[in-house]
Protein backbone atom coordinates (compact mmCIF):
# COMPACT_ATOMS: atom_id res chain seq x y z
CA UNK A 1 0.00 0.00 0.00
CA UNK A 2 1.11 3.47 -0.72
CA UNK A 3 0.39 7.06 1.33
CA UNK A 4 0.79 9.45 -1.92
CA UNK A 5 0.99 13.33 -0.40
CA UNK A 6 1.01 16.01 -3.07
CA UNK A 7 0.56 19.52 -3.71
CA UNK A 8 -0.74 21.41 -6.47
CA UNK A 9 1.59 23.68 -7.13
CA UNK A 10 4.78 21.24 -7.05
CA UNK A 11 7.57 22.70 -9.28
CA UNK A 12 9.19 19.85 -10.27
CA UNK A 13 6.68 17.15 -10.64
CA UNK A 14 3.35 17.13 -12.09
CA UNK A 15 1.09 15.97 -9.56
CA UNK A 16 -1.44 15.13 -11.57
CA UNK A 17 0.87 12.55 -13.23
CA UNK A 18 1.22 11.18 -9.45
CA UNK A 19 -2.40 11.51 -8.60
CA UNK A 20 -3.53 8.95 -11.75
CA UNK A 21 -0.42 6.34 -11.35
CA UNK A 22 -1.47 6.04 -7.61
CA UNK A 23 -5.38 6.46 -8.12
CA UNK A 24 -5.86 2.99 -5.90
CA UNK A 25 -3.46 4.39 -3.38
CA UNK A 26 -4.45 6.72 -0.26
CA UNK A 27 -4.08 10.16 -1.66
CA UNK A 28 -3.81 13.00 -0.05
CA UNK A 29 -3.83 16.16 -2.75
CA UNK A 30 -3.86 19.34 -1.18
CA UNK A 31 -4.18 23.15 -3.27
CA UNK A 32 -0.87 25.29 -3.36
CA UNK A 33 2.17 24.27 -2.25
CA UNK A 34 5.74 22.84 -3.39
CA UNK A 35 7.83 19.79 -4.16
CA UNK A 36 8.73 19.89 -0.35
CA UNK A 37 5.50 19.18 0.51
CA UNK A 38 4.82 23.03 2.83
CA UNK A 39 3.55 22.21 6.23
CA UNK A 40 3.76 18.31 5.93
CA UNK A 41 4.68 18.34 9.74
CA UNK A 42 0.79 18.46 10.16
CA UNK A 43 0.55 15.20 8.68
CA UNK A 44 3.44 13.44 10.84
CA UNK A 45 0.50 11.39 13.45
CA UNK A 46 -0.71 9.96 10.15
CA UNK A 47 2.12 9.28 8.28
CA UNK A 48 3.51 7.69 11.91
CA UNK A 49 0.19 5.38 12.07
CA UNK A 50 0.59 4.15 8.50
CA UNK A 51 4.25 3.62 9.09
CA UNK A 52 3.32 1.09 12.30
CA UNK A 53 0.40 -0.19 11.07
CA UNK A 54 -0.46 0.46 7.55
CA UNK A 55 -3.93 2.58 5.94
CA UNK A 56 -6.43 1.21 7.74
């Protein structure tokens, strides 16, 4: 299983490329930001959860 996190405004990749290679994957697609993924810190008790246990 994959956790896919993209932003709109990514510079270097297209994330609409990413968003329809992992369509059957969690997604998480969020307006505006960069390749470095802006503010991902508010994501870190998810990512931690899938990382132990996997998308429930």
């Amino acid at each position: 299983a994959y956790r896919v996190m993209l932003q709109t405004d990514d510079e270097t990749l297209d994330y609409r490329q990413a968003e329809q290679k992992y369509a059957h994957s969690h997604l998480i697609v969020e307006q505006g930001g960069d390749h470095s993924f802006v503010d991902y810190s508010r994501h870190l008790p998810d990512i931690a959860e899938f990382l132990l246990n996997g998308i429930k």
